[in-house]
PDB file of N, CA and C in Angstrom:
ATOM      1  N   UNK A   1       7.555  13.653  12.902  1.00  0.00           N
ATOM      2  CA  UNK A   1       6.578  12.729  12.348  1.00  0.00           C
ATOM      3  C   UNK A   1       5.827  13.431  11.218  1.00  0.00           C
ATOM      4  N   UNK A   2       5.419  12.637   9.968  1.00  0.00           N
ATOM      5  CA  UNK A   2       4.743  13.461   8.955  1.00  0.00           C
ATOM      6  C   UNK A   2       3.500  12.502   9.038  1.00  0.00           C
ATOM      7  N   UNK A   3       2.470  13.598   8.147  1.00  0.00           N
ATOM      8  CA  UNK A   3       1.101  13.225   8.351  1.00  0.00           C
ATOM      9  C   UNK A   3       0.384  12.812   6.814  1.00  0.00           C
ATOM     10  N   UNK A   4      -0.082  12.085   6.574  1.00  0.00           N
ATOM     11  CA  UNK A   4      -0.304  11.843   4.917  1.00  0.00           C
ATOM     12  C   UNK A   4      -2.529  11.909   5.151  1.00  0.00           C
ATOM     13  N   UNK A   5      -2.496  12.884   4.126  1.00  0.00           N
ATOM     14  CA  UNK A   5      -4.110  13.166   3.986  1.00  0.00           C
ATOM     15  C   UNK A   5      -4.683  12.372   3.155  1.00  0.00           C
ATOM     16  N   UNK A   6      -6.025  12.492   3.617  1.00  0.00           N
ATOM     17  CA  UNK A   6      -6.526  11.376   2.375  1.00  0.00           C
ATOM     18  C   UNK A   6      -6.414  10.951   0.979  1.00  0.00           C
ATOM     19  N   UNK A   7      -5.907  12.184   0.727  1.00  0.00           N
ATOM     20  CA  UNK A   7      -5.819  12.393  -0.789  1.00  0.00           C
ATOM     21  C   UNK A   7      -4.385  12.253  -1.044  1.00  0.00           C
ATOM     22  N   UNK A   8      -3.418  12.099  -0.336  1.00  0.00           N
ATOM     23  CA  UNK A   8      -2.348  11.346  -0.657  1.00  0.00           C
ATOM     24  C   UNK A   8      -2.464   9.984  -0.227  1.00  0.00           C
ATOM     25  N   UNK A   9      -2.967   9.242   0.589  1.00  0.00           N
ATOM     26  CA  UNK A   9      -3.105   7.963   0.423  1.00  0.00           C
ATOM     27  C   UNK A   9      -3.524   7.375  -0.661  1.00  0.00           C
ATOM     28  N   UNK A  10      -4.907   8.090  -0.850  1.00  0.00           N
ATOM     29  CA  UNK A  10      -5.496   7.212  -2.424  1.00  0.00           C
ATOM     30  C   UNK A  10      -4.519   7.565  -3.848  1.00  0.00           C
ATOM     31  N   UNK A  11      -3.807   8.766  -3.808  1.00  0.00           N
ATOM     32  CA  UNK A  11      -2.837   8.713  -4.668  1.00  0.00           C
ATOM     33  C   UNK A  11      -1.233   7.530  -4.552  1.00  0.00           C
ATOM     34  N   UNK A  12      -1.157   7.607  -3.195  1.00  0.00           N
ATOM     35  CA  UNK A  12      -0.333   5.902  -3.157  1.00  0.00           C
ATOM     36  C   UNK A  12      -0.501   4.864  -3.523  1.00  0.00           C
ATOM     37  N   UNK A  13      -2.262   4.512  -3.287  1.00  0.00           N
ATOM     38  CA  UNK A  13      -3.022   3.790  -3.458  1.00  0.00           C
ATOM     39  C   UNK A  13      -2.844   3.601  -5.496  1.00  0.00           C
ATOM     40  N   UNK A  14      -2.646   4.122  -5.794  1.00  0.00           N
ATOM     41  CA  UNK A  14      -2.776   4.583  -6.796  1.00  0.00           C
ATOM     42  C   UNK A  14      -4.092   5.045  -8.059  1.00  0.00           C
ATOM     43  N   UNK A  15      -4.946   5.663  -6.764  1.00  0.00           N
ATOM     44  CA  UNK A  15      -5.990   6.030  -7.214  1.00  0.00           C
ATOM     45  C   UNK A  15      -6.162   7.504  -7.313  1.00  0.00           C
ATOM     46  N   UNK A  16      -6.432   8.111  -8.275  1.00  0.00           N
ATOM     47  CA  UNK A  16      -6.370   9.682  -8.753  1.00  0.00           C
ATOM     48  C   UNK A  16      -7.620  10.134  -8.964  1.00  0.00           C
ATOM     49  N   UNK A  17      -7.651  10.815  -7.606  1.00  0.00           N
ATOM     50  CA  UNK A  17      -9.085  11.750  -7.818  1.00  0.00           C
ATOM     51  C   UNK A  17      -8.592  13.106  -7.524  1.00  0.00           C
ATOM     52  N   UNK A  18      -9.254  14.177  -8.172  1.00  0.00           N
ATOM     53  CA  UNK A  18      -9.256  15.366  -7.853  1.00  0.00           C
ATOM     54  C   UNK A  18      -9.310  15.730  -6.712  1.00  0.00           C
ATOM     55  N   UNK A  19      -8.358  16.562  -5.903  1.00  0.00           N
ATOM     56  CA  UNK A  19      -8.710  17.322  -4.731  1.00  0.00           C
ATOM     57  C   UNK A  19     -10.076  17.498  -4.231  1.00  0.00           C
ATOM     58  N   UNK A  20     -10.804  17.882  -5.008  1.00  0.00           N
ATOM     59  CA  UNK A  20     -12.086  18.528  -4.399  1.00  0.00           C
ATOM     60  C   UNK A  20     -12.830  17.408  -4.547  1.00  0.00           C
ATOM     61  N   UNK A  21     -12.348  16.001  -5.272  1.00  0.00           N
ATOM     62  CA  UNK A  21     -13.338  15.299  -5.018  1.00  0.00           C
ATOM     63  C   UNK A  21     -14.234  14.983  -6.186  1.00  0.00           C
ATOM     64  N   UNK A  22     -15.154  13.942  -6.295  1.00  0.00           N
ATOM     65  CA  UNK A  22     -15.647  13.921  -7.944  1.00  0.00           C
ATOM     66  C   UNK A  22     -17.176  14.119  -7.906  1.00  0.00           C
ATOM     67  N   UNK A  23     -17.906  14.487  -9.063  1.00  0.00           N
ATOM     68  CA  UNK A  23     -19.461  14.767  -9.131  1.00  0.00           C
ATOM     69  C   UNK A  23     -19.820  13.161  -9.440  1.00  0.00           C
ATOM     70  N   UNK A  24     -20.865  12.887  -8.537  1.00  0.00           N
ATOM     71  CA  UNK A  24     -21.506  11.568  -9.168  1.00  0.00           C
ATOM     72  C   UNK A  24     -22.813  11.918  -8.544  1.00  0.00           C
ATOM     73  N   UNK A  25     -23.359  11.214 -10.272  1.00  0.00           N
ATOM     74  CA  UNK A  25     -25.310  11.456  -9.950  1.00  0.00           C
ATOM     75  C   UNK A  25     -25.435  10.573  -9.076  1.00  0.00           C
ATOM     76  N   UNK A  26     -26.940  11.099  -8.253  1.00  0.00           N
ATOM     77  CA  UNK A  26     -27.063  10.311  -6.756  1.00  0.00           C
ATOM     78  C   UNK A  26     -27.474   8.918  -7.232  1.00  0.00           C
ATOM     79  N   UNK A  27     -28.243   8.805  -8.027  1.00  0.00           N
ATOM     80  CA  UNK A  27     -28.452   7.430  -8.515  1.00  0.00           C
ATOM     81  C   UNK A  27     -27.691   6.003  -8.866  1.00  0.00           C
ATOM     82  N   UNK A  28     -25.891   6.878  -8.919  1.00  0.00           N
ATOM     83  CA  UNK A  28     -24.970   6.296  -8.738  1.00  0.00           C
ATOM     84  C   UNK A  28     -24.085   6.086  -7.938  1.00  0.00           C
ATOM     85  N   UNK A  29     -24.370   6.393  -7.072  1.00  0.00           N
ATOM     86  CA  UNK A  29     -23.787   6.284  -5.405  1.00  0.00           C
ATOM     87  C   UNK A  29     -23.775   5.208  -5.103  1.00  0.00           C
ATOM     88  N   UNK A  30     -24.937   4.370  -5.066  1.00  0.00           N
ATOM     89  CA  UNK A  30     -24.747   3.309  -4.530  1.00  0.00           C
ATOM     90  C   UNK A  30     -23.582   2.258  -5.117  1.00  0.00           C
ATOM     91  N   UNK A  31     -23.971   2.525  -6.732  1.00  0.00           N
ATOM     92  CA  UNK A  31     -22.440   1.870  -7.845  1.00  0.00           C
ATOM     93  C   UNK A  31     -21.013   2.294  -7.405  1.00  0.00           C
ATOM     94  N   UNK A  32     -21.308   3.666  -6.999  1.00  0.00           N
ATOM     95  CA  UNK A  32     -19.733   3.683  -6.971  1.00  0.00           C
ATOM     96  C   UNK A  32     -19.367   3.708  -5.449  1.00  0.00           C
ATOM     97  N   UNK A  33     -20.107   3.549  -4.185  1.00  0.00           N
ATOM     98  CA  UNK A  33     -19.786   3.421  -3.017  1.00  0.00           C
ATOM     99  C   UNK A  33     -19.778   1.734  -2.722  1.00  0.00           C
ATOM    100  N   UNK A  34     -20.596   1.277  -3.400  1.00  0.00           N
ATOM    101  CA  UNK A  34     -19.690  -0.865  -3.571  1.00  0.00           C
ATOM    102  C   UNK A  34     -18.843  -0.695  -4.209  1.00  0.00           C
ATOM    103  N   UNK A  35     -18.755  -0.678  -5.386  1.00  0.00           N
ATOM    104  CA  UNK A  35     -17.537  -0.297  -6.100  1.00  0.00           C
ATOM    105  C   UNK A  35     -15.884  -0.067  -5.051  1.00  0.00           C
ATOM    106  N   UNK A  36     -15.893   0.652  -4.712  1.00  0.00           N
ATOM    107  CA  UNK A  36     -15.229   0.941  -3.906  1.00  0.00           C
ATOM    108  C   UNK A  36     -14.773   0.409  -2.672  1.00  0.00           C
ATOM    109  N   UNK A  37     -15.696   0.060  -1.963  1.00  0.00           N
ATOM    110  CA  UNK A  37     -15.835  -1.239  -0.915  1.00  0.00           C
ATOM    111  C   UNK A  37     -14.993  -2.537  -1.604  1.00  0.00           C
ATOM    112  N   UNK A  38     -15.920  -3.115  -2.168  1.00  0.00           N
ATOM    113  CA  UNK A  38     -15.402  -4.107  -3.230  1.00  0.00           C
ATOM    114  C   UNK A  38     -13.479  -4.271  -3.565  1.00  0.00           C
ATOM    115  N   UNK A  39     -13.748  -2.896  -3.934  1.00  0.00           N
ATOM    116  CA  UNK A  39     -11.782  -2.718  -4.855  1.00  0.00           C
ATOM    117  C   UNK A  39     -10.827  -2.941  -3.495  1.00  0.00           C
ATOM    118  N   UNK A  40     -12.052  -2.295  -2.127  1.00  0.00           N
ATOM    119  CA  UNK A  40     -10.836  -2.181  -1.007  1.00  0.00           C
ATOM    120  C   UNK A  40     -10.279  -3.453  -0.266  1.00  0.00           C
ATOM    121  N   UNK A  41     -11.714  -4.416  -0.408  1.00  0.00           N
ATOM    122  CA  UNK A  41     -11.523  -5.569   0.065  1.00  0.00           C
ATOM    123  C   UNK A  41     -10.581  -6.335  -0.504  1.00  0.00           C
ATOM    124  N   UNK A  42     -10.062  -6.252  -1.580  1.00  0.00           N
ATOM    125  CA  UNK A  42      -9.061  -6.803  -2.754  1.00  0.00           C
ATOM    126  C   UNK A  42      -7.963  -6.561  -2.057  1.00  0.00           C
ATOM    127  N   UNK A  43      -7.525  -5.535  -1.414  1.00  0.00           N
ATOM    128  CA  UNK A  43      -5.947  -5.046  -1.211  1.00  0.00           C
ATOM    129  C   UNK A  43      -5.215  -5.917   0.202  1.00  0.00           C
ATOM    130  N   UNK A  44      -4.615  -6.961  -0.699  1.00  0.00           N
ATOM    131  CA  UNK A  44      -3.651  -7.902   0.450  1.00  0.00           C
ATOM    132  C   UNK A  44      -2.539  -8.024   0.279  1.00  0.00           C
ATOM    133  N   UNK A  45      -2.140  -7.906   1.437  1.00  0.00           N
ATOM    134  CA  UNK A  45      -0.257  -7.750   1.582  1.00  0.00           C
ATOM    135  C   UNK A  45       0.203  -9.175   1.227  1.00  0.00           C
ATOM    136  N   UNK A  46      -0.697 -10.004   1.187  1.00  0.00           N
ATOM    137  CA  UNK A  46      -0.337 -11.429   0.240  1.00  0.00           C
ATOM    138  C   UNK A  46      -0.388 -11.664  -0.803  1.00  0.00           C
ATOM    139  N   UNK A  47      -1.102 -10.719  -1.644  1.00  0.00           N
ATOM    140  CA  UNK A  47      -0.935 -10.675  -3.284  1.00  0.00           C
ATOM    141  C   UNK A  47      -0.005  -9.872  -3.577  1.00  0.00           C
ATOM    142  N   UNK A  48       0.999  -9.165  -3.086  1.00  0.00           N
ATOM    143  CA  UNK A  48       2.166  -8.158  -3.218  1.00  0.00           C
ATOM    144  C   UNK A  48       3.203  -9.473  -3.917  1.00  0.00           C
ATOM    145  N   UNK A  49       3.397  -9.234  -5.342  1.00  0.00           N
ATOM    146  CA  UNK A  49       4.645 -10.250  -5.384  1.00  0.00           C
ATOM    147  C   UNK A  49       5.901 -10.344  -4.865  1.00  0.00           C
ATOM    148  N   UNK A  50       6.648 -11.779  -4.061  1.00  0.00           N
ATOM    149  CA  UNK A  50       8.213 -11.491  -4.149  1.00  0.00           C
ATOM    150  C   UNK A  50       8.721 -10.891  -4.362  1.00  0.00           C
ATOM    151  N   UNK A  51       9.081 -10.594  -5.831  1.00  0.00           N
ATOM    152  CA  UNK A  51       9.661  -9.450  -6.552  1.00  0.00           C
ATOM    153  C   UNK A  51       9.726  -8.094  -6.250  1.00  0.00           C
ATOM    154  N   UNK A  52       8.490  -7.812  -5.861  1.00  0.00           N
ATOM    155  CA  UNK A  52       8.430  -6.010  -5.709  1.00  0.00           C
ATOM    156  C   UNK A  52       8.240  -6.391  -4.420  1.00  0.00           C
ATOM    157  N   UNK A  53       8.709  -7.368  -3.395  1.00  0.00           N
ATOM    158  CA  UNK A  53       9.361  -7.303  -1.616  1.00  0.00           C
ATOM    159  C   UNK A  53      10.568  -6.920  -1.790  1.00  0.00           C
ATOM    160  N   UNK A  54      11.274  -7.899  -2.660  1.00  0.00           N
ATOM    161  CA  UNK A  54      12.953  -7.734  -2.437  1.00  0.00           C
ATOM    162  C   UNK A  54      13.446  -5.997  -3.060  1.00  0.00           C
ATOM    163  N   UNK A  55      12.294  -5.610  -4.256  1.00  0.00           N
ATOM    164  CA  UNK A  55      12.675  -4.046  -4.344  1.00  0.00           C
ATOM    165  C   UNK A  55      12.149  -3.524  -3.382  1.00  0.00           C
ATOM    166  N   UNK A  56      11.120  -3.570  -2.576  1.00  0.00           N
ATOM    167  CA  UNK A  56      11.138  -2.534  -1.684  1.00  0.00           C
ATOM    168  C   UNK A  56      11.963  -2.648  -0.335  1.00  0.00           C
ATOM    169  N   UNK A  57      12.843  -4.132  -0.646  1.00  0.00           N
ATOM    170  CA  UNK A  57      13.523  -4.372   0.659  1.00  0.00           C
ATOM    171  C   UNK A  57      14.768  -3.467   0.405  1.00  0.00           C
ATOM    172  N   UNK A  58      15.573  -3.744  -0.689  1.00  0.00           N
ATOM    173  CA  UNK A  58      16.452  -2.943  -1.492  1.00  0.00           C
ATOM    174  C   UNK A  58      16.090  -1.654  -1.324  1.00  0.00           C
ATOM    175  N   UNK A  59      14.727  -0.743  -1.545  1.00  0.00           N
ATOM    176  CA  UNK A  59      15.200   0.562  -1.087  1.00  0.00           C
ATOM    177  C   UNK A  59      15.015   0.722   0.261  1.00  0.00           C
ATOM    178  N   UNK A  60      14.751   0.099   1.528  1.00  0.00           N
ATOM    179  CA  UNK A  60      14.525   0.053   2.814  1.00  0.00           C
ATOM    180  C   UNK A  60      16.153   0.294   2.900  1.00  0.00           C
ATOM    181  N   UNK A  61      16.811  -0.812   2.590  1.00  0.00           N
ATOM    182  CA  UNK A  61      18.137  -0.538   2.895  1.00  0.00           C
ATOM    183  C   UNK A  61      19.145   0.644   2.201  1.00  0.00           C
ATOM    184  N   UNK A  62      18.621   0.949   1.034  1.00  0.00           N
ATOM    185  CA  UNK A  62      19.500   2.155   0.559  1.00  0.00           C
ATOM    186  C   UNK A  62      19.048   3.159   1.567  1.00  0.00           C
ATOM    187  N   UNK A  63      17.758   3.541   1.905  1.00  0.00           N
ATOM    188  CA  UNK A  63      17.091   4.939   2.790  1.00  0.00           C
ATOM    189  C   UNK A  63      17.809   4.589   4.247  1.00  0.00           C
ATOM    190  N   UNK A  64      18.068   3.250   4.272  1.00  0.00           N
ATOM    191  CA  UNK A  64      19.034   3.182   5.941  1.00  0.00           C
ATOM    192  C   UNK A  64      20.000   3.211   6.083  1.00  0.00           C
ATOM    193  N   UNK A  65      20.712   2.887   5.081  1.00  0.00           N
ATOM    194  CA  UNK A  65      22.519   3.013   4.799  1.00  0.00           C
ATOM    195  C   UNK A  65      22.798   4.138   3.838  1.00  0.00           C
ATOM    196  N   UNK A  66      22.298   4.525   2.900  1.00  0.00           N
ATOM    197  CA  UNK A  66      22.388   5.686   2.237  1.00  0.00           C
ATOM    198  C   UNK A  66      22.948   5.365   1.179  1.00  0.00           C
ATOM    199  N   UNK A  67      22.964   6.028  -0.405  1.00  0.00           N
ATOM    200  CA  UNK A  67      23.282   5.940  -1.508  1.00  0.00           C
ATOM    201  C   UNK A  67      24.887   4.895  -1.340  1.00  0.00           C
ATOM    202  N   UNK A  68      25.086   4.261  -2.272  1.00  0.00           N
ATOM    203  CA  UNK A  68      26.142   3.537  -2.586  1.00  0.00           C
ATOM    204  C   UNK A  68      26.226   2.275  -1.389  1.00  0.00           C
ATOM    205  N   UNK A  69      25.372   1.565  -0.901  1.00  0.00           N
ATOM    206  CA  UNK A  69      25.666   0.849   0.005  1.00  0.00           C
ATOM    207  C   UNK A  69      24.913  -0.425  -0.649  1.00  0.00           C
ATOM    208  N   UNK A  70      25.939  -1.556  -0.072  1.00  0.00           N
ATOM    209  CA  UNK A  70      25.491  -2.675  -0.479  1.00  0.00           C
ATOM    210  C   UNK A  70      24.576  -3.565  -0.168  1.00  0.00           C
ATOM    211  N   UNK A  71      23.317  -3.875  -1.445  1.00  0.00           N
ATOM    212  CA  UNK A  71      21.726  -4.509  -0.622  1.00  0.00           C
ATOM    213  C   UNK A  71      22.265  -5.523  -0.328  1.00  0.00           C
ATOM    214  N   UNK A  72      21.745  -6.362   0.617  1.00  0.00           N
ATOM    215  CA  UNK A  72      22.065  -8.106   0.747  1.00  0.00           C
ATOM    216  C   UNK A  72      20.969  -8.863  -0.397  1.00  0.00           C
ATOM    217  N   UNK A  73      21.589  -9.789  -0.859  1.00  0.00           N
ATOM    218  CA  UNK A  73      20.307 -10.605  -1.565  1.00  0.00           C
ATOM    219  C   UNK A  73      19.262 -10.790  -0.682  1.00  0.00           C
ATOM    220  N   UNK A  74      18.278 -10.700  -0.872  1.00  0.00           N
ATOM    221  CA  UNK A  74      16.659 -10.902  -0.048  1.00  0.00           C
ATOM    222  C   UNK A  74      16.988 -12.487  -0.149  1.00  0.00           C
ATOM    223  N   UNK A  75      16.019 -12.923   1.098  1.00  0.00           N
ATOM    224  CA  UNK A  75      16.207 -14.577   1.339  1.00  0.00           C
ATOM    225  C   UNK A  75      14.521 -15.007   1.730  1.00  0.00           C
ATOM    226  N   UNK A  76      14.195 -15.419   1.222  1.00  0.00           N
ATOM    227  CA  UNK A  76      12.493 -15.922   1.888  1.00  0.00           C
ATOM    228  C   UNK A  76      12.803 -15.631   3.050  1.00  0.00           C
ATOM    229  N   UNK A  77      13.206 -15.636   4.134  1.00  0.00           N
ATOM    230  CA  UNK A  77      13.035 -15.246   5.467  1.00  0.00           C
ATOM    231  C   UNK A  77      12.831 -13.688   5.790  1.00  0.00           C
ATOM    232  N   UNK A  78      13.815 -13.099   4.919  1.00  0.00           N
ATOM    233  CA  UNK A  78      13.361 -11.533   4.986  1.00  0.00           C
ATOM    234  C   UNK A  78      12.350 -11.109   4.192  1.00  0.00           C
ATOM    235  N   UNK A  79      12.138 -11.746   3.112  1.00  0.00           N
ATOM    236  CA  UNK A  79      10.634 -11.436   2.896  1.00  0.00           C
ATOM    237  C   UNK A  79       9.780 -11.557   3.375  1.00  0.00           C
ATOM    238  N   UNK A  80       9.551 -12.469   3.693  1.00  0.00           N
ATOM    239  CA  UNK A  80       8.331 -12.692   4.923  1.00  0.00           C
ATOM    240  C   UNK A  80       8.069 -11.865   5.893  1.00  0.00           C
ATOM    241  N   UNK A  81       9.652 -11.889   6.552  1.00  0.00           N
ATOM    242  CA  UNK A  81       9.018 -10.687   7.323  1.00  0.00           C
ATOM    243  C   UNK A  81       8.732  -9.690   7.126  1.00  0.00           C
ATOM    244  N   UNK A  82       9.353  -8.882   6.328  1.00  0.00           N
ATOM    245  CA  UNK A  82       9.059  -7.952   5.348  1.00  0.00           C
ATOM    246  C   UNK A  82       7.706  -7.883   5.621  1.00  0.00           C
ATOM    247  N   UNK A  83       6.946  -9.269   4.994  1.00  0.00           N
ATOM    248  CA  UNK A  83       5.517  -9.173   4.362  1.00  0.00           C
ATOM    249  C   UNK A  83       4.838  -9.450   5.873  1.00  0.00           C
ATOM    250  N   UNK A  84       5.173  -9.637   6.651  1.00  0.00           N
ATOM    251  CA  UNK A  84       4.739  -9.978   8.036  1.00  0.00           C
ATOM    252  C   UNK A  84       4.705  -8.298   8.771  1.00  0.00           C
ATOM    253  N   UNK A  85       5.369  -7.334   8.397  1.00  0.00           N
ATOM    254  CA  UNK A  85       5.838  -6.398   9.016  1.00  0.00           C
ATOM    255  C   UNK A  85       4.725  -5.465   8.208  1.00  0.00           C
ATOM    256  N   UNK A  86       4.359  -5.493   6.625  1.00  0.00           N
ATOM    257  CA  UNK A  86       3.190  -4.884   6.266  1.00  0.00           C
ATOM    258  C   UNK A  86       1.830  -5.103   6.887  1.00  0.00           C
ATOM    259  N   UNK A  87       1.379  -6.149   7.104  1.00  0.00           N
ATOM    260  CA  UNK A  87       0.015  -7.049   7.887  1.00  0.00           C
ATOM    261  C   UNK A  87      -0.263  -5.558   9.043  1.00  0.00           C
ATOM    262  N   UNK A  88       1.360  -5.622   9.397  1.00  0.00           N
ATOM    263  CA  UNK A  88       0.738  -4.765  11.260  1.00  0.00           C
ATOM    264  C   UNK A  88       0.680  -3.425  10.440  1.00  0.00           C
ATOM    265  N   UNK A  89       1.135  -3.077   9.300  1.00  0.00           N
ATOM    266  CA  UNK A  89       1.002  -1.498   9.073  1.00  0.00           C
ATOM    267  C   UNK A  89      -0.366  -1.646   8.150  1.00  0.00           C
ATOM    268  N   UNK A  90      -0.832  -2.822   7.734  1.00  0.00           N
ATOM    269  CA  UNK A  90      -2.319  -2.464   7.017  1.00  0.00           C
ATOM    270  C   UNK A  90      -3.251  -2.794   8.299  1.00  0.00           C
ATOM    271  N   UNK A  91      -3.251  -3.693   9.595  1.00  0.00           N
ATOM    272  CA  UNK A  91      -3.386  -3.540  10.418  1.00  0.00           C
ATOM    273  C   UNK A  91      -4.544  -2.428  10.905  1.00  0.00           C
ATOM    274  N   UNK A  92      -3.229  -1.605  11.134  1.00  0.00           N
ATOM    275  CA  UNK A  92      -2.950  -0.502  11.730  1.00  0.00           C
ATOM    276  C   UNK A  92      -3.282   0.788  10.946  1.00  0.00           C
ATOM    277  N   UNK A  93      -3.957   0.845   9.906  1.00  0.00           N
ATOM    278  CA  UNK A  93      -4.548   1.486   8.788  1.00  0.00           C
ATOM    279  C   UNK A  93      -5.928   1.284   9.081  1.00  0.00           C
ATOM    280  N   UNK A  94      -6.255   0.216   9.219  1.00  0.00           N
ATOM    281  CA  UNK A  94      -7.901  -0.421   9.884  1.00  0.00           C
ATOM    282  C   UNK A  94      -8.331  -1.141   8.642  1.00  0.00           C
ATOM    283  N   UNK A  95      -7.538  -1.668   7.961  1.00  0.00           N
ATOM    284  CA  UNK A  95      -8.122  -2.348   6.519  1.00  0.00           C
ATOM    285  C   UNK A  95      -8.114  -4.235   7.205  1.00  0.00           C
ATOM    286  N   UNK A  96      -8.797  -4.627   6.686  1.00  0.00           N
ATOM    287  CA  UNK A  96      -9.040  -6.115   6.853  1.00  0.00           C
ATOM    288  C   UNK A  96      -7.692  -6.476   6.475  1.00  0.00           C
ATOM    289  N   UNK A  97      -7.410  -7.509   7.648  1.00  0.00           N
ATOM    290  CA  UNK A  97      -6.528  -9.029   6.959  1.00  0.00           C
ATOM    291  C   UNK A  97      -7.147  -9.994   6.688  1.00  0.00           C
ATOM    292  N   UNK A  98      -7.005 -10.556   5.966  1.00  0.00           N
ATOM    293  CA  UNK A  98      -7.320 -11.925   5.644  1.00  0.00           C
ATOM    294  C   UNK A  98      -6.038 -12.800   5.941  1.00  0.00           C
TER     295      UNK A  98
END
């Protein structure tokens, strides 16, 4: 089992902060701790387009069958679940569903 640190999540996330973390005047804490709140509440496995399901379904199946193997066309049914199968892993992260 591998373990992903905070600072590789928010780099998945695709948010880039320095290792050590960033200087903010205290007066701006409060800006950038809503801020932040705010951006997190945004992140739904229902605004993920179609499109980038069926690619990430496509590499699900290359990483399970291995290089040279043939994707199936994605069908609304496997997307869904697909997108049904993210819900329990944001879930399970502790981030809100909506």
């Amino acid at each position: 089992m591998m373990k992903l640190t905070p600072h590789e999540i928010l780099t998945y996330l695709g948010i880039s902060i320095p290792q050590d973390g960033l200087d903010i005047n205290s007066h701006d804490l409060y800006l950038h701790a809503t801020l932040l709140r705010l951006l997190g509440q945004q992140m739904r496995v229902d605004a993920i387009p179609g499109t980038e399901l069926a690619e990430l379904l496509a590499g699900l199946h290359g990483v399970h069958f291995g290089p040279g193997a043939v994707v199936p066309e994605p069908t609304v049914e496997s997307t869904e679940k697909l997108r049904a199968s993210l819900r329990v892993i944001q879930k399970s992260f502790g981030m809100a569903i909506e």
